[in-house]
C-alpha atoms as a PDB file:
ATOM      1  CA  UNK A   1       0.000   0.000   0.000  1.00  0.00           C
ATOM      2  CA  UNK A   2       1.109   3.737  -0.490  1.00  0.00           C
ATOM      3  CA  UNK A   3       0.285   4.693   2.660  1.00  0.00           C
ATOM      4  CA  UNK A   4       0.943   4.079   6.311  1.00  0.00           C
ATOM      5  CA  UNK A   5      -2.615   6.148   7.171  1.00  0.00           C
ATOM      6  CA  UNK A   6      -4.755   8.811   5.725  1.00  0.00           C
ATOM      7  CA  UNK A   7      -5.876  11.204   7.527  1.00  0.00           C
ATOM      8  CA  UNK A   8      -9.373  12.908   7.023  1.00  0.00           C
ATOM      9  CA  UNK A   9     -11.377  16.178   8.050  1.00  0.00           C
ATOM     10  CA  UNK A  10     -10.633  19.138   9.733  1.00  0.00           C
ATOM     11  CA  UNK A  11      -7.146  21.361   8.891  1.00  0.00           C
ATOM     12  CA  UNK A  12      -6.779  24.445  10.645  1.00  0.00           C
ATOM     13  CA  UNK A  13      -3.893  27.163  11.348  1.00  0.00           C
ATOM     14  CA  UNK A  14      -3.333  27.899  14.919  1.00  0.00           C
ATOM     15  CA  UNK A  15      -1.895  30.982  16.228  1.00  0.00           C
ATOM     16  CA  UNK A  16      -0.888  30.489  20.145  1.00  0.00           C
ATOM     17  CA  UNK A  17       0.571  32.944  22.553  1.00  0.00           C
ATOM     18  CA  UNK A  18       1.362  32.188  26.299  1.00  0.00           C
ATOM     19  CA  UNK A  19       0.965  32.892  29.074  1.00  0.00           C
ATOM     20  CA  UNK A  20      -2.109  34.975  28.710  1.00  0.00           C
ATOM     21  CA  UNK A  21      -3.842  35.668  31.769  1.00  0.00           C
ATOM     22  CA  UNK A  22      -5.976  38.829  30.509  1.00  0.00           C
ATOM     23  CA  UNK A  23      -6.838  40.421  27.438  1.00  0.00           C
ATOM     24  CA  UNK A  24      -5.525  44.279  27.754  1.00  0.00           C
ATOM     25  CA  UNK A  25      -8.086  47.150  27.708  1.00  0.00           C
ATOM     26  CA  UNK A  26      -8.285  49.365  25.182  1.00  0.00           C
ATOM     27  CA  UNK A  27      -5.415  49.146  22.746  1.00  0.00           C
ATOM     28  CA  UNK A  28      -3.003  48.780  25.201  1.00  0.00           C
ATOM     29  CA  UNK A  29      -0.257  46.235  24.835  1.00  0.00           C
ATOM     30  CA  UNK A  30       0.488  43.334  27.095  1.00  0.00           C
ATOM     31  CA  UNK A  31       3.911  41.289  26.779  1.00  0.00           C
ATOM     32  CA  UNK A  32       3.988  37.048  26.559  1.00  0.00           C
ATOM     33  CA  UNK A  33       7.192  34.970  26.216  1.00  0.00           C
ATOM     34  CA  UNK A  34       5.803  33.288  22.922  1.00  0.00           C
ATOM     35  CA  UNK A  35       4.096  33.140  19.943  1.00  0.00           C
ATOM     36  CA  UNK A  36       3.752  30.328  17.179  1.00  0.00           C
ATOM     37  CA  UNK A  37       2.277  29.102  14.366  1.00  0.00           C
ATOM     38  CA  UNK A  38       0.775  25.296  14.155  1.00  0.00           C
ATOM     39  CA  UNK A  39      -1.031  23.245  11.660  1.00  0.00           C
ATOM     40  CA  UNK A  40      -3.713  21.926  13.994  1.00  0.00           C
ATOM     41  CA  UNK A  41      -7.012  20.363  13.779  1.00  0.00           C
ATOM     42  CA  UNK A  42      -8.545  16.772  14.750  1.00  0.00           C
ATOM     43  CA  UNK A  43      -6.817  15.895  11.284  1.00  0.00           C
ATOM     44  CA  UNK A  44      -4.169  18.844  10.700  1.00  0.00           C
ATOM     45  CA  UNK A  45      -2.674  17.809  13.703  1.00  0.00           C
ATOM     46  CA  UNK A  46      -2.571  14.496  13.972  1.00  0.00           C
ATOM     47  CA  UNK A  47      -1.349  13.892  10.329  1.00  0.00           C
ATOM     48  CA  UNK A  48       1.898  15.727  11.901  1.00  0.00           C
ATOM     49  CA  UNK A  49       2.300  13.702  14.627  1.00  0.00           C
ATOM     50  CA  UNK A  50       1.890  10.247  12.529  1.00  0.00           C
ATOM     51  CA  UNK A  51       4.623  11.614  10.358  1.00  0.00           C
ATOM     52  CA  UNK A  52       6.984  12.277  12.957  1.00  0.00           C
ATOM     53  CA  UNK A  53       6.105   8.889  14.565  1.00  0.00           C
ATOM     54  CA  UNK A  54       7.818   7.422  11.106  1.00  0.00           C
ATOM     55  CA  UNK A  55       4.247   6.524   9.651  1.00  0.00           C
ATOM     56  CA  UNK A  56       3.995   7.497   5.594  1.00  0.00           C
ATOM     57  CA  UNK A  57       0.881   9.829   6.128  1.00  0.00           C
ATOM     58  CA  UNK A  58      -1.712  11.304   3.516  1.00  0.00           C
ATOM     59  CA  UNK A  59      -2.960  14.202   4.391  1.00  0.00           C
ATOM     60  CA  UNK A  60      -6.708  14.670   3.054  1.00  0.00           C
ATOM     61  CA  UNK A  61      -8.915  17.985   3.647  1.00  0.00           C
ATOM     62  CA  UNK A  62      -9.085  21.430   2.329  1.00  0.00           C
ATOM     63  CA  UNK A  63      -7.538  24.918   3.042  1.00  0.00           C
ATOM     64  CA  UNK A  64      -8.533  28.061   0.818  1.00  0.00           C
ATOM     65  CA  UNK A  65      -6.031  29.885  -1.441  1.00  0.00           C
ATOM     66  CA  UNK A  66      -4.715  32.701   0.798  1.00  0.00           C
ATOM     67  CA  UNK A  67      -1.450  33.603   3.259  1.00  0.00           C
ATOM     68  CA  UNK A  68      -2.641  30.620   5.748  1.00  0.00           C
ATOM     69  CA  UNK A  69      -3.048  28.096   2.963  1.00  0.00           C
ATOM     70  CA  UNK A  70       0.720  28.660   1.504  1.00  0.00           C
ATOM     71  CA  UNK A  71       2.008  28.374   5.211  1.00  0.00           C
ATOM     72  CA  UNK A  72       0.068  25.252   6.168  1.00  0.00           C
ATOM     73  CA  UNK A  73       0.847  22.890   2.914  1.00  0.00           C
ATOM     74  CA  UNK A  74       4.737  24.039   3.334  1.00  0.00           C
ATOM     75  CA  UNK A  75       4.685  23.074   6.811  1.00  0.00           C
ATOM     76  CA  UNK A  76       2.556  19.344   6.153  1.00  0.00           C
ATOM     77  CA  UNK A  77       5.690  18.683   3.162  1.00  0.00           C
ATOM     78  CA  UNK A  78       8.378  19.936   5.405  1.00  0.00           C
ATOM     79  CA  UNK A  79       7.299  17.234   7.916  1.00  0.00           C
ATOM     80  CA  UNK A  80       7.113  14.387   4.626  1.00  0.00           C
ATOM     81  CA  UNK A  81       3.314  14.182   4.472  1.00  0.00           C
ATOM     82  CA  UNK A  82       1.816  13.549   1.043  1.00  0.00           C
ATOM     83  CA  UNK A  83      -0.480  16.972  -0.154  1.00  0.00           C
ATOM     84  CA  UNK A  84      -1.707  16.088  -3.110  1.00  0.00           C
ATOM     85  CA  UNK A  85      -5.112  15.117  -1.780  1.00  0.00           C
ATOM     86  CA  UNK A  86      -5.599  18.467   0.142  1.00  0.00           C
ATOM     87  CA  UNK A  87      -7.597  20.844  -2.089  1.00  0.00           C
ATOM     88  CA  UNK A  88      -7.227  24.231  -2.175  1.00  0.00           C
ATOM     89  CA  UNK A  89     -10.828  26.088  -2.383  1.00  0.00           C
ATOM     90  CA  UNK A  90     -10.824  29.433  -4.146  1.00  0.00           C
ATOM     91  CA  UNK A  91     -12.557  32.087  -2.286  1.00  0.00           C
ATOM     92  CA  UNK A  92     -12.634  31.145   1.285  1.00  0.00           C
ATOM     93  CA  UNK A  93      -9.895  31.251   3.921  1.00  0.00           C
ATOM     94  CA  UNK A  94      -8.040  28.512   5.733  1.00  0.00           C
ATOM     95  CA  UNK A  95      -9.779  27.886   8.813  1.00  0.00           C
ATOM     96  CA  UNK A  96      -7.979  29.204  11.655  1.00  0.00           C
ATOM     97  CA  UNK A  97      -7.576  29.484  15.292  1.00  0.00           C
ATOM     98  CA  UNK A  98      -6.286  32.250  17.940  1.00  0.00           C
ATOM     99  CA  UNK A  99      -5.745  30.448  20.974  1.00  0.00           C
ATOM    100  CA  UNK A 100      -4.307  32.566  24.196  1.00  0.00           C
ATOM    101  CA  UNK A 101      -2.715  30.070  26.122  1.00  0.00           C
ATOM    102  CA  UNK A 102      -3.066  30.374  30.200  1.00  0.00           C
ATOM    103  CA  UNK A 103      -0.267  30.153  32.755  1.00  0.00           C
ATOM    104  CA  UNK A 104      -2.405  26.252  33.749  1.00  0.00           C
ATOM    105  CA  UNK A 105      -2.268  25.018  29.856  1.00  0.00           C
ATOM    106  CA  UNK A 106      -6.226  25.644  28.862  1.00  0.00           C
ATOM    107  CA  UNK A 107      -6.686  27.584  25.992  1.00  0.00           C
ATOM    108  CA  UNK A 108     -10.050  29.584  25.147  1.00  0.00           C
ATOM    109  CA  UNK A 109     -10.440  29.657  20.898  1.00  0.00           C
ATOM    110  CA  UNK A 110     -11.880  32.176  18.310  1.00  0.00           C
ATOM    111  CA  UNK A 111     -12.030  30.185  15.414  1.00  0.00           C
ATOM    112  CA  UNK A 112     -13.074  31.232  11.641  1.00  0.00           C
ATOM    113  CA  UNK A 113     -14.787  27.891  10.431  1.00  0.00           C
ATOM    114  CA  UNK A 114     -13.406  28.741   6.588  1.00  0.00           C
ATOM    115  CA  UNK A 115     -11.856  25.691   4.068  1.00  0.00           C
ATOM    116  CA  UNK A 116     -13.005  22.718   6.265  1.00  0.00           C
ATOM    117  CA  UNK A 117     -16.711  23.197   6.146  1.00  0.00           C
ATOM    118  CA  UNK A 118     -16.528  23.125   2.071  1.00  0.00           C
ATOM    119  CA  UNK A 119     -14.500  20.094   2.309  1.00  0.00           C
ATOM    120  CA  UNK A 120     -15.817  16.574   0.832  1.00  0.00           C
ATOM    121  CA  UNK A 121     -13.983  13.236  -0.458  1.00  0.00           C
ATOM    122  CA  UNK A 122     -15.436  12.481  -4.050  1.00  0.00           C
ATOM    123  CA  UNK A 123     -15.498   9.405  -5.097  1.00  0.00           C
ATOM    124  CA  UNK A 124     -12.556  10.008  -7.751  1.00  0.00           C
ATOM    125  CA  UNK A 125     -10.555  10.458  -4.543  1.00  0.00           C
ATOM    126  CA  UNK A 126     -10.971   6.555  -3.205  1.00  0.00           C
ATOM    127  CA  UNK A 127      -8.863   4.781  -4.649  1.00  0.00           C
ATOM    128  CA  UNK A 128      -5.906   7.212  -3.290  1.00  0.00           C
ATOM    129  CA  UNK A 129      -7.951   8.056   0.243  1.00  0.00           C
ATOM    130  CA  UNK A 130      -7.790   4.302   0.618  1.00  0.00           C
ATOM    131  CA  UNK A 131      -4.677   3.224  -0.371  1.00  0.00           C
ATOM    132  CA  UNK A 132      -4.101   2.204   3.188  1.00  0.00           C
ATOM    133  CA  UNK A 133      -4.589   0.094   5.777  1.00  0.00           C
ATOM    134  CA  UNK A 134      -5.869   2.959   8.710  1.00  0.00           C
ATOM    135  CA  UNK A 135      -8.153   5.779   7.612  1.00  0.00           C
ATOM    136  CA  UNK A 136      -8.449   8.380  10.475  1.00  0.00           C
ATOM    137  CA  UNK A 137     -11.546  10.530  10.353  1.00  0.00           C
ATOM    138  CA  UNK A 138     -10.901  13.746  12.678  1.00  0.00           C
ATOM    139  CA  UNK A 139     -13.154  16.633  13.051  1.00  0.00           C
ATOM    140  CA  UNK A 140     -17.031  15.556  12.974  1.00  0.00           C
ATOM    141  CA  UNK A 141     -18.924  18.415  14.253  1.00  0.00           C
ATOM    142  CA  UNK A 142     -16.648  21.411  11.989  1.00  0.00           C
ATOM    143  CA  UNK A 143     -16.864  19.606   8.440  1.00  0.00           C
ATOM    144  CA  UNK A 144     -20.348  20.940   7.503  1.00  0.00           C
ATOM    145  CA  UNK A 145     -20.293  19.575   3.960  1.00  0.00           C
ATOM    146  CA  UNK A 146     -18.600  16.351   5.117  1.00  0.00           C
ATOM    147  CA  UNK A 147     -20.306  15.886   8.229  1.00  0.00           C
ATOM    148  CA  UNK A 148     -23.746  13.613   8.094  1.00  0.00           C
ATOM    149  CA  UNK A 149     -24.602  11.243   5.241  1.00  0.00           C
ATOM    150  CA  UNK A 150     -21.269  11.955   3.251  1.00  0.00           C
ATOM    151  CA  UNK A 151     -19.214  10.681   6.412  1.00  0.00           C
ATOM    152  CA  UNK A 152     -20.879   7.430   6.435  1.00  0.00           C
ATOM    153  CA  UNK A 153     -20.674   7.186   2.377  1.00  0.00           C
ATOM    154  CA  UNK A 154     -16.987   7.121   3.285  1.00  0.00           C
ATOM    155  CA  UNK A 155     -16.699   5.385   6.361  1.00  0.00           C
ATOM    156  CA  UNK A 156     -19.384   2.539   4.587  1.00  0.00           C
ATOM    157  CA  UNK A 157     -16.155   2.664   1.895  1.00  0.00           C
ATOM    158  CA  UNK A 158     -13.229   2.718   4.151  1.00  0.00           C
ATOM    159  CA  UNK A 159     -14.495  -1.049   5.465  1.00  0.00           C
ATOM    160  CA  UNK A 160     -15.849  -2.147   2.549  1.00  0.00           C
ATOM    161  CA  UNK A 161     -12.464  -1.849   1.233  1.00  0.00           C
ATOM    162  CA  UNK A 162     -10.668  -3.385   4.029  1.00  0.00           C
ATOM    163  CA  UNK A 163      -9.310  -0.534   6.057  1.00  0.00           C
ATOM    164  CA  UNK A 164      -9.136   0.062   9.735  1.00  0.00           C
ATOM    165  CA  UNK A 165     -11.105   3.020  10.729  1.00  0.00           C
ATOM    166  CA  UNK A 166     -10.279   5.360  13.840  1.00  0.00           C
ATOM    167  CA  UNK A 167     -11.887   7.963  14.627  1.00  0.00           C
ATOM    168  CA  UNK A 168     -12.331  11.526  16.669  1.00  0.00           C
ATOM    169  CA  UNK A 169     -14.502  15.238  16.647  1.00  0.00           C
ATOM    170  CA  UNK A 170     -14.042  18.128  18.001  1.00  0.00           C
ATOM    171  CA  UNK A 171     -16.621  20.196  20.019  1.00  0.00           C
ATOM    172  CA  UNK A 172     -19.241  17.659  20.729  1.00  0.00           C
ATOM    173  CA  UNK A 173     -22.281  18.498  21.831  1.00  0.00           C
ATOM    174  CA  UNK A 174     -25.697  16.955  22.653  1.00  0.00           C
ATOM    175  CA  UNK A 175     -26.836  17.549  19.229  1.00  0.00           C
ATOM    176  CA  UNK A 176     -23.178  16.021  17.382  1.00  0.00           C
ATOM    177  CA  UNK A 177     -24.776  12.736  18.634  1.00  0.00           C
ATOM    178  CA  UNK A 178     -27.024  12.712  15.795  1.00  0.00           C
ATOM    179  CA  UNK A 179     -24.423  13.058  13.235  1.00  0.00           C
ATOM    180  CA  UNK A 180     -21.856  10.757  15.383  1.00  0.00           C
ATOM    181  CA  UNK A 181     -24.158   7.653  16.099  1.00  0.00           C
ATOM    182  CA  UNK A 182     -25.110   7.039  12.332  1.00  0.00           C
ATOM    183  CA  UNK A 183     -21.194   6.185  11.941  1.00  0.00           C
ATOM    184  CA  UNK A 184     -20.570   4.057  14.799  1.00  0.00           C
ATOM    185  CA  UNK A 185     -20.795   0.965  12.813  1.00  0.00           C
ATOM    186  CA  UNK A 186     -18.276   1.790  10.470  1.00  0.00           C
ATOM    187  CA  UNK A 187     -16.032   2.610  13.226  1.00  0.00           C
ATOM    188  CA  UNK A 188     -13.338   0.041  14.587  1.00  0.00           C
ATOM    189  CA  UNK A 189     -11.905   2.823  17.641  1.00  0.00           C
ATOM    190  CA  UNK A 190     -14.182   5.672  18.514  1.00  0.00           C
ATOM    191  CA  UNK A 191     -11.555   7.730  20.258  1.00  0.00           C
ATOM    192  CA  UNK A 192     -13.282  11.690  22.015  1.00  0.00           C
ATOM    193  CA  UNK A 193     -11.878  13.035  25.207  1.00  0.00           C
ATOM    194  CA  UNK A 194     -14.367  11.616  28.459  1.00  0.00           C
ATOM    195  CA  UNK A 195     -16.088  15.573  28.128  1.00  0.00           C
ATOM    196  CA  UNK A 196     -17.170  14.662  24.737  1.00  0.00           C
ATOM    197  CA  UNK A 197     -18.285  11.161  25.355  1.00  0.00           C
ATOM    198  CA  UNK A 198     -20.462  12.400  28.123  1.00  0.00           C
ATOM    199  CA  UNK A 199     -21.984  15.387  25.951  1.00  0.00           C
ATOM    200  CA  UNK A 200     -22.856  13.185  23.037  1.00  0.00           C
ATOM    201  CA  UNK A 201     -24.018   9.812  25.505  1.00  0.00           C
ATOM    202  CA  UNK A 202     -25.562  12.051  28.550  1.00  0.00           C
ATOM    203  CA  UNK A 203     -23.667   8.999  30.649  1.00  0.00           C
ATOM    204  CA  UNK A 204     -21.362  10.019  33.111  1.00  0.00           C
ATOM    205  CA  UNK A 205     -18.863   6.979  34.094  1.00  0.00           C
ATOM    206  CA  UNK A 206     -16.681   5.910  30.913  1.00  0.00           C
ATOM    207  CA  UNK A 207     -18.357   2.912  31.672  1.00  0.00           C
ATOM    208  CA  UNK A 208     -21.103   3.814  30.747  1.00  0.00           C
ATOM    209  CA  UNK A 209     -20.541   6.453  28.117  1.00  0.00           C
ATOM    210  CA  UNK A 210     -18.607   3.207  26.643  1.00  0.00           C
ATOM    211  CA  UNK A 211     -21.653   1.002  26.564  1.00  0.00           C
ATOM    212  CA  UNK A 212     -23.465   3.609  25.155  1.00  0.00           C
ATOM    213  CA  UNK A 213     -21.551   3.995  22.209  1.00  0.00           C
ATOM    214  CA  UNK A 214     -20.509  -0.064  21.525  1.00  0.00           C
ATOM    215  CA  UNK A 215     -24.212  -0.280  21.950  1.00  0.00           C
ATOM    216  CA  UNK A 216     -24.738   1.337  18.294  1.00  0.00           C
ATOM    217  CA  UNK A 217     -22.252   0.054  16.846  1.00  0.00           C
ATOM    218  CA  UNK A 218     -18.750   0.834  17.586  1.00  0.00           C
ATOM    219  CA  UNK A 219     -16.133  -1.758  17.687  1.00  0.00           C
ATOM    220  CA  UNK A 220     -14.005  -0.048  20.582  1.00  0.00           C
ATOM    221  CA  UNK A 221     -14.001   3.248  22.192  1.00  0.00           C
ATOM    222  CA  UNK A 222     -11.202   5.269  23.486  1.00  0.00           C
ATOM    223  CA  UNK A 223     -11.599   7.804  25.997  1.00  0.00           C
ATOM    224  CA  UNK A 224      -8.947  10.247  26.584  1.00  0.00           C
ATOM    225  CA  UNK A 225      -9.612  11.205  30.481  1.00  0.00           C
ATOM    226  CA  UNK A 226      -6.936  14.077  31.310  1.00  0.00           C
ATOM    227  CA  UNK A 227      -5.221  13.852  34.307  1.00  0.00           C
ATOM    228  CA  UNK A 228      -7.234  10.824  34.508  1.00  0.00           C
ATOM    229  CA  UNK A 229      -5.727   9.058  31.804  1.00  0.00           C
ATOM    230  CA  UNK A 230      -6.987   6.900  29.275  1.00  0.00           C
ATOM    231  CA  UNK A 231      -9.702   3.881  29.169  1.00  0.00           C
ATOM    232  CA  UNK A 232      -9.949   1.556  26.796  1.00  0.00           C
ATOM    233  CA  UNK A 233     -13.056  -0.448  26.199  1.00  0.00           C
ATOM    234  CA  UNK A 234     -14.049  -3.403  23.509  1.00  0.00           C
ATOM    235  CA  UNK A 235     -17.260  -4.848  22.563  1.00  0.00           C
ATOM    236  CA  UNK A 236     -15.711  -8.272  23.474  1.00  0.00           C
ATOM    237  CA  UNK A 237     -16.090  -7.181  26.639  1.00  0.00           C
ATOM    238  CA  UNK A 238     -12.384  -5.968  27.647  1.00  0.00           C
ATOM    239  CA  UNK A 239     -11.855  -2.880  29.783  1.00  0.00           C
ATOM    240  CA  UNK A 240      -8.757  -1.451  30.556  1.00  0.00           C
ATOM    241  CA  UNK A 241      -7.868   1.752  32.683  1.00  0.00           C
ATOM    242  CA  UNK A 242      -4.659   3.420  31.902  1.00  0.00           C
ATOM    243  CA  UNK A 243      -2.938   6.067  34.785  1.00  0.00           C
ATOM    244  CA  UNK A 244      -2.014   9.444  33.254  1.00  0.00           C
ATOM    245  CA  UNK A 245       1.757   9.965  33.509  1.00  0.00           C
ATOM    246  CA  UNK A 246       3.427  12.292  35.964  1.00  0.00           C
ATOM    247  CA  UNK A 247       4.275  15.801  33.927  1.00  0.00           C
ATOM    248  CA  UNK A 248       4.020  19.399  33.999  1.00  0.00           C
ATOM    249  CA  UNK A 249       1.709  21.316  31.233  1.00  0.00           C
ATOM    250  CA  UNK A 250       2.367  23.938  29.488  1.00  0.00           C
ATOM    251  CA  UNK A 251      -0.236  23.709  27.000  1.00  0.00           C
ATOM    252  CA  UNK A 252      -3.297  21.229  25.896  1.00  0.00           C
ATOM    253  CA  UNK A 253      -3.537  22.323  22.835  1.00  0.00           C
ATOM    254  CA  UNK A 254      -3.477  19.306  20.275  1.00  0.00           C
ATOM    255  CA  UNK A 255      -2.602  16.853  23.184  1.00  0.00           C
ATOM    256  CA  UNK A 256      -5.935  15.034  21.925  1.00  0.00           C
ATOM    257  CA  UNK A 257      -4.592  14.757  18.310  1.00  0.00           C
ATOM    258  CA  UNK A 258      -1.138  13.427  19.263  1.00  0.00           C
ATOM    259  CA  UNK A 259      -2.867  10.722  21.344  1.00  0.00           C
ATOM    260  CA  UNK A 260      -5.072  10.022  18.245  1.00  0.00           C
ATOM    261  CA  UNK A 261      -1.102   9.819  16.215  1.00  0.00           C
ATOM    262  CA  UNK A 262      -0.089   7.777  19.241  1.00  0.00           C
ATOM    263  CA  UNK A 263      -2.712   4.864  19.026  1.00  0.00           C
ATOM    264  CA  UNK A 264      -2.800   4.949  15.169  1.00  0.00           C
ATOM    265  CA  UNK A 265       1.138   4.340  15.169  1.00  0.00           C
ATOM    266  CA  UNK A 266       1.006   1.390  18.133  1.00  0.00           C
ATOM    267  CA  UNK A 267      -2.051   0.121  15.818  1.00  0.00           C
ATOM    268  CA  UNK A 268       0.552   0.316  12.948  1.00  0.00           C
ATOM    269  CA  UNK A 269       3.385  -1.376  15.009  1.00  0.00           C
ATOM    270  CA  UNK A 270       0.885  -4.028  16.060  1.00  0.00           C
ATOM    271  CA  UNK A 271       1.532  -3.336  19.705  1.00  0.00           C
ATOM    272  CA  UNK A 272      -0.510  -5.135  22.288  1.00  0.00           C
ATOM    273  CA  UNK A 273      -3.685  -2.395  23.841  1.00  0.00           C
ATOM    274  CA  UNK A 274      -2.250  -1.577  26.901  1.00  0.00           C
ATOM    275  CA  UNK A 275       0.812  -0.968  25.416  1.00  0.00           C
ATOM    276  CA  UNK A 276      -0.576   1.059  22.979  1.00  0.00           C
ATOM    277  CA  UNK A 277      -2.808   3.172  25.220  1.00  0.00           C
ATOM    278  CA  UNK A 278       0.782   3.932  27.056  1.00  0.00           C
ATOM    279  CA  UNK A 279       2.283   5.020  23.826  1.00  0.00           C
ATOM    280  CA  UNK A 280      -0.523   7.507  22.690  1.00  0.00           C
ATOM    281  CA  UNK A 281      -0.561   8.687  26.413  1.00  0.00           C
ATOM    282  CA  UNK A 282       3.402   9.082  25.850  1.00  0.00           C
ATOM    283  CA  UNK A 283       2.849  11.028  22.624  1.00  0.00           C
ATOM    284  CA  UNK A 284      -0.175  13.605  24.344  1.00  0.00           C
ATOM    285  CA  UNK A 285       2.205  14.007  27.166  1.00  0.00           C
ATOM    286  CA  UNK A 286       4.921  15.477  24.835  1.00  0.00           C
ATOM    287  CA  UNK A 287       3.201  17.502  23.529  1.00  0.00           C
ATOM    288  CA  UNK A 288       1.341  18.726  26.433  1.00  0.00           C
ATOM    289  CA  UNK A 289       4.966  19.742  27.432  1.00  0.00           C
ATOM    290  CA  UNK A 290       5.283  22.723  24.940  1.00  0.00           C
ATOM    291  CA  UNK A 291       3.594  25.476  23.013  1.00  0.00           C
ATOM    292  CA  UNK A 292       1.398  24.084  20.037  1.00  0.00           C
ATOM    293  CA  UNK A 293      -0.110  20.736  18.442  1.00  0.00           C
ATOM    294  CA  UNK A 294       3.433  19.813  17.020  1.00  0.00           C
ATOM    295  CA  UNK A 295       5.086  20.350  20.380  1.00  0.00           C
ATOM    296  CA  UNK A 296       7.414  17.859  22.019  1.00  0.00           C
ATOM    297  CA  UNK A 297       7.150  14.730  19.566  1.00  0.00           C
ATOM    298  CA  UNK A 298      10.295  14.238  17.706  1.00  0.00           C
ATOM    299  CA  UNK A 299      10.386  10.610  16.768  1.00  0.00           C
ATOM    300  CA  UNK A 300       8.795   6.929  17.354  1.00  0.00           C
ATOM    301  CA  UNK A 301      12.251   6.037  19.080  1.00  0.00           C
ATOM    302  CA  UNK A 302      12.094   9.492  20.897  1.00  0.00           C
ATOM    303  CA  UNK A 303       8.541   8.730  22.041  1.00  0.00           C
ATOM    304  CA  UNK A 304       9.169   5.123  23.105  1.00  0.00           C
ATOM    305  CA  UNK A 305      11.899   6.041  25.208  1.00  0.00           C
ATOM    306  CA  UNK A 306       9.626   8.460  27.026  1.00  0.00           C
ATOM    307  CA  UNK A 307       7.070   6.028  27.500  1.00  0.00           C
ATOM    308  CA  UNK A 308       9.310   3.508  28.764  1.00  0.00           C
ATOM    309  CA  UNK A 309      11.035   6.004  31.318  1.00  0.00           C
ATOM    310  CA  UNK A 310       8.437   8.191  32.706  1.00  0.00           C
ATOM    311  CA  UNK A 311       6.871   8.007  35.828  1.00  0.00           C
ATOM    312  CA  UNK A 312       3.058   7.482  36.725  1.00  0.00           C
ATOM    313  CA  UNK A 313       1.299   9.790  38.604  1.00  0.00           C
ATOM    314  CA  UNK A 314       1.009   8.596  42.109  1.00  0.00           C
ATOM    315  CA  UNK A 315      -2.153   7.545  43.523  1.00  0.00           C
ATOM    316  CA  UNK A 316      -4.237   6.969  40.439  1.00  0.00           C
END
């Protein structure tokens, strides 16, 4: 096959500053100790992360054909990911974020919607989409066009053709439920943080938000739980709970996405689950340790060291 994974949905620029603890009145000026840019996104970012995990990564969604665009395909081919299924829409902007970073790591958005929402896979598209044995869909809930009956189209594809689906949104709600639970069938690992799982199931234990979801038709669901860590649950009937590691944050931004790159690389590596869960935990943790959705991770032998070496938080 050509490709390690594709990657699918939502592609977004991020500009972060920290630490911001207030926005100044008037037009005063306030000073911060840093700015970047990011390619971010339930896709953008965790296309970047598979490719610095080693995995040969297609990156599939849409940015417009301004400043942002230019910036964000230069910065998916400096990291070695395949472009040529990004499309560039004329007349609309590259989604993009402003994210003020606070001194704890949480990170309040303003977000212009832009490319993604125009963004579909056409059928021409399939044969290169699924040239690959793990499709990641990331972003349900900001792909307007692709969100709804032309998610399932492709997820109905992705299986028919053999490939293993993962899966993860972004801003769930109550109402994403309806769009979300039409998919579950097609999806092998259903993978939203435990806030999202309980918007979408109205559950409250990952227990139960798990059996809630495998219910309709997901294979496996896995919950990103913060400082909690990480559970893992199968419709077989296996449940695993996996401690959050020991570190200091500097920023959440993206740690979601890089635990989605995580688990799709130990899925690529064949590694047993609760390995696996400790790797994508590993890979969130990096980059929870710096500024930005392509903080910390430098390599799969980089990130397996750090798995193997840090510590557990205590008491969980």
């Amino acid at each position: 096959m050509r490709y390690d994974v594709s990657v699918v949905g939502l592609y977004i620029l991020d500009v972060l500053g920290r630490p911001v603890t207030r926005i100044p009145d008037r037009g005063n000026v306030d000073f911060i100790e840093e700015i970047r840019l990011t390619v971010a996104g339930t896709a953008g970012g965790t296309v970047v992360d598979t490719a610095k995990l080693g995995l040969r990564s297609l990156a599939v969604g849409a940015v417009g054909d301004d400043e942002k665009a230019d910036w964000v395909l230069m910065t998916l081919e400096k990291h070695g990911i395949d472009v040529s299924a990004m499309q560039r829409l004329a007349g609309i902007p590259t989604s993009a974020s402003i994210l003020n970073v606070r001194p704890n790591g949480d990170r309040p958005a303003l977000h212009v919607r832009g490319a993604s929402d125009h963004f579909d896979v056409p059928p021409a598209m399939y044969d290169q989409v699924f040239d690959t044995p793990i499709v990641h869909l990331g972003g349900t809930g900001l792909l307007r066009r692709l969100d709804g009956p032309a998610s399932v189209t492709l997820l109905h594809e992705a299986k028919a053709r053999g490939c293993t689906v993962t899966f993860d949104l972004i801003a769930a709600s109550a109402e994403t439920a309806a769009i979300v639970v039409p998919l579950l069938p097609y999806i092998d690992y259903f993978m939203p943080s435990i806030e999202e799982a309980r918007d979408m199931s109205g559950q409250e234990t990952p227990e139960d938000c798990a059996r809630f979801f495998l219910d309709r038709g997901a294979t496996a669901c896995v919950f990103t739980l913060g400082a909690e860590g990480a559970y893992y649950a199968h419709g077989d009937g296996t449940r695993l709970a996996s401690p959050a590691y020991d570190i200091e944050v500097v920023d959440t931004t993206g740690c979601g996405d890089a635990f989605d790159a995580g688990f799709i690389t130990a899925l690529h590596h064949r590694m047993d689950i609760e390995t696996g869960l400790r790797f994508a935990q590993a890979s969130a943790g990096l980059v929870a340790s710096g500024l930005g959705s392509d903080a910390g991770i430098v390599s799969f032998e980089g990130t397996m060291e750090t798995m193997r070496n840090w510590k557990i938080r205590s008491g969980r």
